[in-house]
N, C-alpha and C. Protein backbone atom coordinates (compact mmCIF):
# COMPACT_ATOMS: atom_id res chain seq x y z
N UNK A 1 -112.81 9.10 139.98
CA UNK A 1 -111.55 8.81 140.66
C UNK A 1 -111.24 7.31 140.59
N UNK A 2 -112.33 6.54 140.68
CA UNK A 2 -112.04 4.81 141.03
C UNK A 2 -111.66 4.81 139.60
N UNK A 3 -111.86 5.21 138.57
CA UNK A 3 -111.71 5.03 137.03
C UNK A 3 -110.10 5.24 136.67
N UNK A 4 -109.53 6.53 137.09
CA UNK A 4 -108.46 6.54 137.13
C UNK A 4 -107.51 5.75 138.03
N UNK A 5 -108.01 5.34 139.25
CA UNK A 5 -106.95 4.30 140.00
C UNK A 5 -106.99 3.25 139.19
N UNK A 6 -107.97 2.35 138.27
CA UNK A 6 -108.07 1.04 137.89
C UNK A 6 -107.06 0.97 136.39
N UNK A 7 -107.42 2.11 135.92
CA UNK A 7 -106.52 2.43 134.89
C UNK A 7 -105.11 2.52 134.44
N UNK A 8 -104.48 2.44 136.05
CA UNK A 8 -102.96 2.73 136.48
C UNK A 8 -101.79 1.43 136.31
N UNK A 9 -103.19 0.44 136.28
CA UNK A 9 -102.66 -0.97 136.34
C UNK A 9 -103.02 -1.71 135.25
N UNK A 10 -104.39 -1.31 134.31
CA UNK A 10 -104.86 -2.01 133.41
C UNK A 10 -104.80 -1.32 131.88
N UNK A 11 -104.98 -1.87 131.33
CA UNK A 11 -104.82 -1.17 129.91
C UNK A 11 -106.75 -0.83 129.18
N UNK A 12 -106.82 0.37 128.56
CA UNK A 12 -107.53 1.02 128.18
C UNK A 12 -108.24 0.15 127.73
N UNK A 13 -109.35 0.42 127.28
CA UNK A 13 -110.37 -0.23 126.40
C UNK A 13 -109.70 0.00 124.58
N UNK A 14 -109.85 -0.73 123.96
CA UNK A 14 -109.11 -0.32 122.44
C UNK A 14 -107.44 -0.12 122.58
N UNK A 15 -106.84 -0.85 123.56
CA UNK A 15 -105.30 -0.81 123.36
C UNK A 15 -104.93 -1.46 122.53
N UNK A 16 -104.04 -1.55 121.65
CA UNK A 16 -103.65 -2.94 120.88
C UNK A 16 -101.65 -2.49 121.60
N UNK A 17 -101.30 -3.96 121.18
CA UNK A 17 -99.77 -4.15 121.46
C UNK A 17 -99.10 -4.91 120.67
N UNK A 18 -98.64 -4.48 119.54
CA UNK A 18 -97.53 -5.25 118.90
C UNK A 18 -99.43 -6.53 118.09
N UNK A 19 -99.95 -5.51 117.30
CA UNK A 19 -100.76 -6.43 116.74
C UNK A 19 -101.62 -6.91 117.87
N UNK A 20 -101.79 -7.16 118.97
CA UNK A 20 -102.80 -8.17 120.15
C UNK A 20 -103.96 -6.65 120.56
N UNK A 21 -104.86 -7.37 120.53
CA UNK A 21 -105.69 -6.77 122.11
C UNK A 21 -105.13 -6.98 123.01
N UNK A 22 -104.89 -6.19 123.91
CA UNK A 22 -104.84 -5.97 125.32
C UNK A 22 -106.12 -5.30 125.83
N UNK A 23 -107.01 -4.84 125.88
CA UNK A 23 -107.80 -3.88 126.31
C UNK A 23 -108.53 -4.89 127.54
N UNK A 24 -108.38 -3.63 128.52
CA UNK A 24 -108.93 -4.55 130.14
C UNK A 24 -107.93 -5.56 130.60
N UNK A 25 -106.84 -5.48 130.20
CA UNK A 25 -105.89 -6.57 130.46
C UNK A 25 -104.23 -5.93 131.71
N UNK A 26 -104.62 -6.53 132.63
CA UNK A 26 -103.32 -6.04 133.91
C UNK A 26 -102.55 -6.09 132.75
N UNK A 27 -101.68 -4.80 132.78
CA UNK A 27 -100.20 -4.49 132.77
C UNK A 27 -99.52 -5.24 133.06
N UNK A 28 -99.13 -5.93 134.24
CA UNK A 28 -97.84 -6.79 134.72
C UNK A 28 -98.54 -8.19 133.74
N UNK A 29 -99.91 -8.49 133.27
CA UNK A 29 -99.58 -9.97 132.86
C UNK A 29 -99.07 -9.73 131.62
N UNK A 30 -99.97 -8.77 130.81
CA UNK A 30 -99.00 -8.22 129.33
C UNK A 30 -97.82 -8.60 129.08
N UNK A 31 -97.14 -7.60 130.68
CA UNK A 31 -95.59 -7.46 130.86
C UNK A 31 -95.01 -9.16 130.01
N UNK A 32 -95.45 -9.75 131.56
CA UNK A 32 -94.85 -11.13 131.25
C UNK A 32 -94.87 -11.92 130.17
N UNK A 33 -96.06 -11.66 129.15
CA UNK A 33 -96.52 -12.50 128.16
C UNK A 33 -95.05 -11.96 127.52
N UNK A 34 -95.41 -10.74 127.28
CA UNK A 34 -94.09 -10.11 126.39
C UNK A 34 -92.88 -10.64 126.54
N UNK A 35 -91.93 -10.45 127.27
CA UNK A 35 -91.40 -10.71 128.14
C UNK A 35 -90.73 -12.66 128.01
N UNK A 36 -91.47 -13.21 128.08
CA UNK A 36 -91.32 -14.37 128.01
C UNK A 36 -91.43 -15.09 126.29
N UNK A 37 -91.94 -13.75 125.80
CA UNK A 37 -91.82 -14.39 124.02
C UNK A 37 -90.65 -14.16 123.83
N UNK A 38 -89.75 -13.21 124.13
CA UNK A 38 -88.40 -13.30 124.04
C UNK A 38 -87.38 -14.55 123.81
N UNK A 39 -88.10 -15.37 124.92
CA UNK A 39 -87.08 -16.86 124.94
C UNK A 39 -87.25 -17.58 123.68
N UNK A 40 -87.87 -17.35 123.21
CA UNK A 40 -87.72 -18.17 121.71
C UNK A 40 -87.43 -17.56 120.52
N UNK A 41 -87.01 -16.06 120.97
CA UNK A 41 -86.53 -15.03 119.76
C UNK A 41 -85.50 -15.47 119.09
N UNK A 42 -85.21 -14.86 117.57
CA UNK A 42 -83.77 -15.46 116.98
C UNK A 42 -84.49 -14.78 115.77
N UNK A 43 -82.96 -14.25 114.58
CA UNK A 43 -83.07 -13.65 113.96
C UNK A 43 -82.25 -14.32 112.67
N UNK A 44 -82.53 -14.67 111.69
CA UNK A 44 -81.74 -15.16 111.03
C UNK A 44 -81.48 -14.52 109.73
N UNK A 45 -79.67 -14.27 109.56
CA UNK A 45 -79.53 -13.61 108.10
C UNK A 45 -78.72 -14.36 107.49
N UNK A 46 -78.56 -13.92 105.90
CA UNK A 46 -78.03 -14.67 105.20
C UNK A 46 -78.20 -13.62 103.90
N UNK A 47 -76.56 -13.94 103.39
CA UNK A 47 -76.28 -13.09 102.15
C UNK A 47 -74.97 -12.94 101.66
N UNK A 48 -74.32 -12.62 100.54
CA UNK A 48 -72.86 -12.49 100.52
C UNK A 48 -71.89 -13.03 101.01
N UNK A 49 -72.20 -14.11 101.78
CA UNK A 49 -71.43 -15.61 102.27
C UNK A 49 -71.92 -15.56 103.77
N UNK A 50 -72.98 -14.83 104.33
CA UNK A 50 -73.16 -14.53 105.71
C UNK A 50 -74.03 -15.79 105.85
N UNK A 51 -74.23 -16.53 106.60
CA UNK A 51 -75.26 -17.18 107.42
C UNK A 51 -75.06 -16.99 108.64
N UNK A 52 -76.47 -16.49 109.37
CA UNK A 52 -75.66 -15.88 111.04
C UNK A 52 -77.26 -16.38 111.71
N UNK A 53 -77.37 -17.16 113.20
CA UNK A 53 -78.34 -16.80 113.33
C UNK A 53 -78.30 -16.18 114.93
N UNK A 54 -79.21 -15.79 115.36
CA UNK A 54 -78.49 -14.67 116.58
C UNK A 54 -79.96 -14.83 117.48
N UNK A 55 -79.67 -15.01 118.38
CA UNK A 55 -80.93 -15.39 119.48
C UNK A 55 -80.75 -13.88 120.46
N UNK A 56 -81.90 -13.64 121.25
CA UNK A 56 -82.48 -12.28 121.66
C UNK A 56 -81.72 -12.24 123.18
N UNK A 57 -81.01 -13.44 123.84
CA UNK A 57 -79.80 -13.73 124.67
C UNK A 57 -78.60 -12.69 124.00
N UNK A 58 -78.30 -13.70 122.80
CA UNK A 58 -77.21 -12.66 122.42
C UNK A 58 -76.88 -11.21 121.82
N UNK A 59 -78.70 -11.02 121.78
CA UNK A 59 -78.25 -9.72 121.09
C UNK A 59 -78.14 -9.00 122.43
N UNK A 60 -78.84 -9.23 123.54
CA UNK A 60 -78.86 -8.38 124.99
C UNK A 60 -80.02 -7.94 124.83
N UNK A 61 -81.26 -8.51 124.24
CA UNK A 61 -82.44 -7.43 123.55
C UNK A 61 -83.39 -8.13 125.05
N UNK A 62 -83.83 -7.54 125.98
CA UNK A 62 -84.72 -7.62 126.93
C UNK A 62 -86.07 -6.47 126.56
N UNK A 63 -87.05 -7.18 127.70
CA UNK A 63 -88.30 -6.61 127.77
C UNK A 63 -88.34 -5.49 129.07
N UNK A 64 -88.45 -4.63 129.43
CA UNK A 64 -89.07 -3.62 130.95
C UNK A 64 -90.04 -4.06 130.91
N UNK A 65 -91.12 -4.50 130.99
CA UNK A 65 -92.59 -4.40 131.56
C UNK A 65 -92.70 -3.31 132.53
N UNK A 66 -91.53 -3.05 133.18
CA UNK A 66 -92.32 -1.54 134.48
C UNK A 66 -91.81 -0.17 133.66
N UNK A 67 -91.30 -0.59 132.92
CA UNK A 67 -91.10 0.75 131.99
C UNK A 67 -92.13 2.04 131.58
């Protein structure tokens, strides 16, 4: 039972996320790490006279962490 309450909040042993270990790692700090890589997101294209570059503000692209 204590195994499953600790589990509710933490991530498995052998999780990976987007390439990282997480394993044994709170959920909500994950969350935030995630979450906060956002602020320096940006996407840049270019082609056929396009140069555009577009930050993760403007696309509206957010993180849930309680998701």
């Amino acid at each position: 039972m204590g195994g499953a309450l600790y589990f509710q909040t933490t991530f498995l042993p052998g999780t990976t996320l987007d390439g990282e270990d997480v394993s044994l790692r709170p959920t909500s700090e994950v969350a935030q790490e995630k979450s906060s890589s956002l602020d320096d997101y940006q996407i840049h294209v270019t082609g056929k006279g396009l140069d555009l570059t577009v930050t993760a503000e403007q696309m509206g692209l957010t993180c849930d962490g309680d998701a």
